[in-house]
C-alpha atoms as a PDB file:
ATOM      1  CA  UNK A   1     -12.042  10.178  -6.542  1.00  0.00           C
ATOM      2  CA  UNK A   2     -15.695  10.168  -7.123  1.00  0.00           C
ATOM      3  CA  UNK A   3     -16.822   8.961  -3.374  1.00  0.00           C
ATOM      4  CA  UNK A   4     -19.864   9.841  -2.250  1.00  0.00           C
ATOM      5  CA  UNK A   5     -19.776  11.971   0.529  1.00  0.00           C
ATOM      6  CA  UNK A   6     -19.584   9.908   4.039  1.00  0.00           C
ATOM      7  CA  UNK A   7     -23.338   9.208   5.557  1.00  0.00           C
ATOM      8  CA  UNK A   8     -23.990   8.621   2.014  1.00  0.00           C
ATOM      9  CA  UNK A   9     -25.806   5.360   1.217  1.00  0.00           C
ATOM     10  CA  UNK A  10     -24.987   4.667  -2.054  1.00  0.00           C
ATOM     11  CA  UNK A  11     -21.984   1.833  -2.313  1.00  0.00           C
ATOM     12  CA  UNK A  12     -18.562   2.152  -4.389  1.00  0.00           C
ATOM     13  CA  UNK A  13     -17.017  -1.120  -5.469  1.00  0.00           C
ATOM     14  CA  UNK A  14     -17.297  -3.702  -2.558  1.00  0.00           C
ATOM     15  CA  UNK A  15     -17.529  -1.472   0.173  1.00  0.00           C
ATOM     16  CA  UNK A  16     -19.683   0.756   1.434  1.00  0.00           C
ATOM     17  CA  UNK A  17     -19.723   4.429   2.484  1.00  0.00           C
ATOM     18  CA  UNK A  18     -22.456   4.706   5.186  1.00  0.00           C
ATOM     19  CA  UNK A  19     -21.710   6.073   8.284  1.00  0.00           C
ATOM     20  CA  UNK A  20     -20.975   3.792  11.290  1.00  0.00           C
ATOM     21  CA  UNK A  21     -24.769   3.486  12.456  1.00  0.00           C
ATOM     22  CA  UNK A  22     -26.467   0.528  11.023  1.00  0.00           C
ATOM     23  CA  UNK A  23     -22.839  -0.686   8.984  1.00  0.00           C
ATOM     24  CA  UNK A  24     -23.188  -3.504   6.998  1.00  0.00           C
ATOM     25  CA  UNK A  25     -20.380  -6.571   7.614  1.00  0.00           C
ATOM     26  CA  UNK A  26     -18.637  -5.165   4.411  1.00  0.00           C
ATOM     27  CA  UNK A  27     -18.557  -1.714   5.508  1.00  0.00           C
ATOM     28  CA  UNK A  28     -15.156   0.720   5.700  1.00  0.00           C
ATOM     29  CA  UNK A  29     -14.786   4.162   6.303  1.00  0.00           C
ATOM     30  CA  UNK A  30     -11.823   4.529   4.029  1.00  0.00           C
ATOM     31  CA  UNK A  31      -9.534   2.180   1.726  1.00  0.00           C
ATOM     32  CA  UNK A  32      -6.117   2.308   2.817  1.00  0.00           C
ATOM     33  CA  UNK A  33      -3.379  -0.255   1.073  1.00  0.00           C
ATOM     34  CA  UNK A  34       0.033  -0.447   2.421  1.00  0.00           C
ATOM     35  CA  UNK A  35       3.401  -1.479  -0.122  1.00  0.00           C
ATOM     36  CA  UNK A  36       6.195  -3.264   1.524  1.00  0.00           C
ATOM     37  CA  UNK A  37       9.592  -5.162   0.670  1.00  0.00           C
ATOM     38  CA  UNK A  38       8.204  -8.508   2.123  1.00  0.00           C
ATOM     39  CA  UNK A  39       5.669  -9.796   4.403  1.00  0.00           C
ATOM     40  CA  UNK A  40       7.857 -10.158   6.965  1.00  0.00           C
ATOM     41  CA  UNK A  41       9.303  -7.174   7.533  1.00  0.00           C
ATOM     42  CA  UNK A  42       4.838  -6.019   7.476  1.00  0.00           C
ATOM     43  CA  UNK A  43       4.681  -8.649  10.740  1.00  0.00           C
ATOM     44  CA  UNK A  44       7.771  -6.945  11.678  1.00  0.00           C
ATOM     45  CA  UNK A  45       7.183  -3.700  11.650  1.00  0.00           C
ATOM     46  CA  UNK A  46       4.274  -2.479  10.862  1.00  0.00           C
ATOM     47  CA  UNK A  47       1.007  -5.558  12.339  1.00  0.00           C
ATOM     48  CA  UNK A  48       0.804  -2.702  15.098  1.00  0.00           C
ATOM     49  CA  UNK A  49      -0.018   0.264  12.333  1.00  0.00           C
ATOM     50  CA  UNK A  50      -1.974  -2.253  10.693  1.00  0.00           C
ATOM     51  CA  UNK A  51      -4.210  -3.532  13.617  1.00  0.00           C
ATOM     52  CA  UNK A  52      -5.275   0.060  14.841  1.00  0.00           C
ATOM     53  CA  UNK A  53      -6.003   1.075  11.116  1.00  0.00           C
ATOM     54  CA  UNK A  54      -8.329  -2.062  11.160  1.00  0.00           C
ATOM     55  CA  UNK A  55      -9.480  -1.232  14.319  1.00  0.00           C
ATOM     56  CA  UNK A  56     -11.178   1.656  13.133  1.00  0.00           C
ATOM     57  CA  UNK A  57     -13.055  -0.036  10.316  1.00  0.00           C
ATOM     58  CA  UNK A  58     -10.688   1.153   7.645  1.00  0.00           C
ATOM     59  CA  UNK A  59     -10.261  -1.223   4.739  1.00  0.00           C
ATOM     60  CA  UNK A  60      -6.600  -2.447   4.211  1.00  0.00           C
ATOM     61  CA  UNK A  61      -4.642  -4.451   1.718  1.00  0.00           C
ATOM     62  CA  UNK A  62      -1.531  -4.966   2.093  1.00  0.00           C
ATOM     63  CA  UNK A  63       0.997  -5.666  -0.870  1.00  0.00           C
ATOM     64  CA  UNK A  64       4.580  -7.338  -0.930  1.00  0.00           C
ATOM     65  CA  UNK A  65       6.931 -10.057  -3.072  1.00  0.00           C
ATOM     66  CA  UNK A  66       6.189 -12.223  -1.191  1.00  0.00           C
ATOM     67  CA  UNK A  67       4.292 -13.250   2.005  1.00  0.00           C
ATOM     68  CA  UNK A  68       5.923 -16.161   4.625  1.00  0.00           C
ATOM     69  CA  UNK A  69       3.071 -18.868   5.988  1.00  0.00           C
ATOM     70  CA  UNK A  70       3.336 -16.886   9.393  1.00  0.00           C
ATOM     71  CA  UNK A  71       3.068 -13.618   7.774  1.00  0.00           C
ATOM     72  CA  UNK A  72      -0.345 -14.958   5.940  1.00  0.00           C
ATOM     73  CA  UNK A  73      -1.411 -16.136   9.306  1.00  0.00           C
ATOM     74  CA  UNK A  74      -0.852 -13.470  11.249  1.00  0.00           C
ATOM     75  CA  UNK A  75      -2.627 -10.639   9.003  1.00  0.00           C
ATOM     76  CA  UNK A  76      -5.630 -13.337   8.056  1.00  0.00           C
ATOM     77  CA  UNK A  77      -5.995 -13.504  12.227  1.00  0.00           C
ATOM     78  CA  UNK A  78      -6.822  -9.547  11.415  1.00  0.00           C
ATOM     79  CA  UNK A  79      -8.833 -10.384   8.049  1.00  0.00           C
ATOM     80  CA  UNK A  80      -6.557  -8.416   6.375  1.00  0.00           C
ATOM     81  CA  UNK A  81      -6.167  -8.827   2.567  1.00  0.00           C
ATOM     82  CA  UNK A  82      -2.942  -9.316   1.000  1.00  0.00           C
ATOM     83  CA  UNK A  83      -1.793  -9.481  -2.814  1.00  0.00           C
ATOM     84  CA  UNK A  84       1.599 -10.771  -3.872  1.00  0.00           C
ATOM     85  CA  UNK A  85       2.813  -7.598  -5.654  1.00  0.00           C
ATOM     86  CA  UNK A  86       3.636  -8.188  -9.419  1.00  0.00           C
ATOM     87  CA  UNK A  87       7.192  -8.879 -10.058  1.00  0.00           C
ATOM     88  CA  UNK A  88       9.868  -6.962 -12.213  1.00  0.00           C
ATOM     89  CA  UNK A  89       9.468  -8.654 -15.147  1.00  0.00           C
ATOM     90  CA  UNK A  90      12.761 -10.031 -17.271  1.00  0.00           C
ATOM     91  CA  UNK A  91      14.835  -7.273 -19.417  1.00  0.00           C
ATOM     92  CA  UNK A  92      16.291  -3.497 -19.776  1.00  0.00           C
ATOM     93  CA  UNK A  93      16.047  -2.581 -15.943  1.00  0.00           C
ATOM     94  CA  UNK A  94      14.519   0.897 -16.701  1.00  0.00           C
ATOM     95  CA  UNK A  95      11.364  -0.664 -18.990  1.00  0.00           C
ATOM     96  CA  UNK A  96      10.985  -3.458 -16.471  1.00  0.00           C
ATOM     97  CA  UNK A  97      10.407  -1.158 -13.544  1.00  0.00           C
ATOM     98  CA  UNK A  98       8.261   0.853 -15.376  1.00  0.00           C
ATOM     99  CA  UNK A  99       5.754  -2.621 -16.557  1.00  0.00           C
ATOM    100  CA  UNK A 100       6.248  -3.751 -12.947  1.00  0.00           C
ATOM    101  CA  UNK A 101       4.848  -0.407 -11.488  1.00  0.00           C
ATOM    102  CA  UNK A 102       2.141  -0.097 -13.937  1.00  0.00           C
ATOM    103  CA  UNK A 103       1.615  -3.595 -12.999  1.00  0.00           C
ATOM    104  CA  UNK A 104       1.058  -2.309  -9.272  1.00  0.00           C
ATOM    105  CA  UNK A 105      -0.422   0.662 -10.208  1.00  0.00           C
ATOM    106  CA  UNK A 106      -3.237  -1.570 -11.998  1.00  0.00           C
ATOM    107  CA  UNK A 107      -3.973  -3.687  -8.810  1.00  0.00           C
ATOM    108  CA  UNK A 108      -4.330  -0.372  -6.688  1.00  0.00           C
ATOM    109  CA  UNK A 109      -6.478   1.711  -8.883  1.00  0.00           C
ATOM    110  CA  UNK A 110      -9.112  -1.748  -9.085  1.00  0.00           C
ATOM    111  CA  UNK A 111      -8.537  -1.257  -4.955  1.00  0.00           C
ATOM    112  CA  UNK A 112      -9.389   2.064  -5.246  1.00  0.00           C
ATOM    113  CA  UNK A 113      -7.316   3.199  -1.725  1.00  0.00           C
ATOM    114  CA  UNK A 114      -8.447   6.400   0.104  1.00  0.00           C
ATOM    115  CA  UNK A 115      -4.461   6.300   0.863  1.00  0.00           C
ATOM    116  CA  UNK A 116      -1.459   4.111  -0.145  1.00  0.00           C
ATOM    117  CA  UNK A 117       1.535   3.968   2.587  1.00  0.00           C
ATOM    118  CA  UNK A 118       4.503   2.359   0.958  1.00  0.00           C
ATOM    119  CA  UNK A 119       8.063   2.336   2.264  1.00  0.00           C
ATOM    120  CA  UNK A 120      11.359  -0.044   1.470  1.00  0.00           C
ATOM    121  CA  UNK A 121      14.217   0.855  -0.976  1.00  0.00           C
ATOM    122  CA  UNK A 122      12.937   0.046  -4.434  1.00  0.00           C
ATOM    123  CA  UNK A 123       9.269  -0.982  -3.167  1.00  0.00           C
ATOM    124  CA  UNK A 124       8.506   2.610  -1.712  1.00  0.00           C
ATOM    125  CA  UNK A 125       9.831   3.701  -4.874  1.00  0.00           C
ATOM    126  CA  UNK A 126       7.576   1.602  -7.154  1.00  0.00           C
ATOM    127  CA  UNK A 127       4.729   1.636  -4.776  1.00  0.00           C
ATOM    128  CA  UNK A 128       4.651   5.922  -4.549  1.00  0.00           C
ATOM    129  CA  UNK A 129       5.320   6.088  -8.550  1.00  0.00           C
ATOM    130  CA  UNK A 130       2.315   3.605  -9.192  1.00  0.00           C
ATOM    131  CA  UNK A 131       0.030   5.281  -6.119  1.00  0.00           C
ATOM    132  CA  UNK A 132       0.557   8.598  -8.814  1.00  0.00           C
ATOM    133  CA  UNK A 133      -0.354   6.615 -11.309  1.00  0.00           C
ATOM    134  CA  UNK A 134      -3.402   5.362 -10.432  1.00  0.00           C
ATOM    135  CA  UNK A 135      -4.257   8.809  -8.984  1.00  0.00           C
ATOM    136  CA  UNK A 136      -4.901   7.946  -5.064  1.00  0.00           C
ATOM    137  CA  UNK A 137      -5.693  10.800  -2.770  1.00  0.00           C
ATOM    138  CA  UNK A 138      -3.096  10.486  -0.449  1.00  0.00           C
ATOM    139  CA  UNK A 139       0.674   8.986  -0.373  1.00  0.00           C
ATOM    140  CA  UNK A 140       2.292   8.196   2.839  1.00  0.00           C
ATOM    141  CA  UNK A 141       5.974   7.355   2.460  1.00  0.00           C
ATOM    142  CA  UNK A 142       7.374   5.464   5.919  1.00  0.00           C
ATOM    143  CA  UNK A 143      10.656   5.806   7.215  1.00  0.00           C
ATOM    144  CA  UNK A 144      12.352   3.593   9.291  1.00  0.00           C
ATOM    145  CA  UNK A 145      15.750   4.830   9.203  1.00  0.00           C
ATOM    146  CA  UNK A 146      18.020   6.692   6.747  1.00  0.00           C
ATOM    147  CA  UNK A 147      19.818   5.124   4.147  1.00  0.00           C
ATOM    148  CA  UNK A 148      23.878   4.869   5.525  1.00  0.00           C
ATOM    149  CA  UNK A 149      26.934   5.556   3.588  1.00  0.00           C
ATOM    150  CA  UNK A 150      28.464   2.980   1.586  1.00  0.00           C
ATOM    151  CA  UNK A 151      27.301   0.084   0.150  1.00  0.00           C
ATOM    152  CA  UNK A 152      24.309   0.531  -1.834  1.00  0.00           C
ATOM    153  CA  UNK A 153      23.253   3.481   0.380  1.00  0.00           C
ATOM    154  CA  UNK A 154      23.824   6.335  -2.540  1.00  0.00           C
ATOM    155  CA  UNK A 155      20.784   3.771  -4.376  1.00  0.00           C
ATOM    156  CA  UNK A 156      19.410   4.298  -1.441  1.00  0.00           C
ATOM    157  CA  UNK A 157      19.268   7.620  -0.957  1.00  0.00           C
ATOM    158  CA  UNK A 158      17.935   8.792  -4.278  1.00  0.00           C
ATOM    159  CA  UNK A 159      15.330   5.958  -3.856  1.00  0.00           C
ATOM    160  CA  UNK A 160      14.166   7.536  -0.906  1.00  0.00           C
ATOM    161  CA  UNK A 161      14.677  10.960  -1.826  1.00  0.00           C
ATOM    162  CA  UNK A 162      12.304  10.651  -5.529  1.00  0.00           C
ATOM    163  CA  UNK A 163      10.102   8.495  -2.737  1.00  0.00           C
ATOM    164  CA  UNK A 164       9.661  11.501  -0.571  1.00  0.00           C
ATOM    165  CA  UNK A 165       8.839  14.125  -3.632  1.00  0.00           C
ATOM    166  CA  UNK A 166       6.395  11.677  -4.980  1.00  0.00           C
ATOM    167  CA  UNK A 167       4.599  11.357  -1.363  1.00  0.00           C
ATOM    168  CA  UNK A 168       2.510  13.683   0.468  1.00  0.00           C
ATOM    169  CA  UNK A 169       3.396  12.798   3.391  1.00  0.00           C
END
């Protein structure tokens, strides 16, 4: 995406791409934002994912609906940033998914991720359609389980299966 190569000192955006000697306080190796269907299920499921990604000086921002007070508090304890993801606007269902993934697909290409992980029925949807949209590197799709048979599991299923064709991963 136009990086410089790592050990490079020239910056890109707000962080910079110098190797870890001599790393400023702003400094990540790689951007890396993560789309989920709340910021609880994110505490849930995923704080351990997100703490060894942090860990190793990776830049992550995390996106959902909406974020609890003790979600907030427990990825600020990491410094992680978090955006409220924008929400499917009013009207035909088809042409409000598309403004709301543009919408996301906006907020992650001024991010600029290395890699966007997304998972969740219609949020790993919107979130791998919008990562392809705003042309990041790398898509991760995460699976927890399988959709079941029944109700609302054949939405599911093609959710997750036009997920997994957008995704690399």
């Amino acid at each position: 995406m136009g990086e410089p190569p790592m050990g490079d000192s020239k910056t890109s955006g707000a962080m910079r791409t110098t190797g870890p000697a001599g790393a400023a306080p702003g400094y990540a190796l790689r951007r890396i934002a993560i789309i989920a269907p709340s910021g609880a299920s994110l505490r849930r499921n995923r704080i351990g994912l997100i703490t060894a990604i942090a860990a190793k000086r990776h830049g992550v921002l995390v996106f959902a609906p909406e974020f609890g007070q003790g979600d907030g508090l427990a990825l600020d304890a990491l410094g992680i940033e978090r955006r409220v993801m924008p929400p499917k606007p009013p009207g035909l269902a088809l042409f409000a998914e598309q403004r709301a993934t543009a919408a996301l697909a906006a907020d992650l290409a001024s991010y600029r991720p290395h890699v966007v992980m997304t998972y969740g029925d219609e949020t790993g949807l919107r979130g791998a359609r919008a990562a392809r949209k705003a042309k990041v590197d790398r898509i991760v799709a995460l699976v927890n389980v399988l959709p079941s048979a029944g109700r609302g599991g054949d939405r599911a299923r093609r959710a997750l299966a036009r997920t997994l064709q957008l995704a690399d991963m």
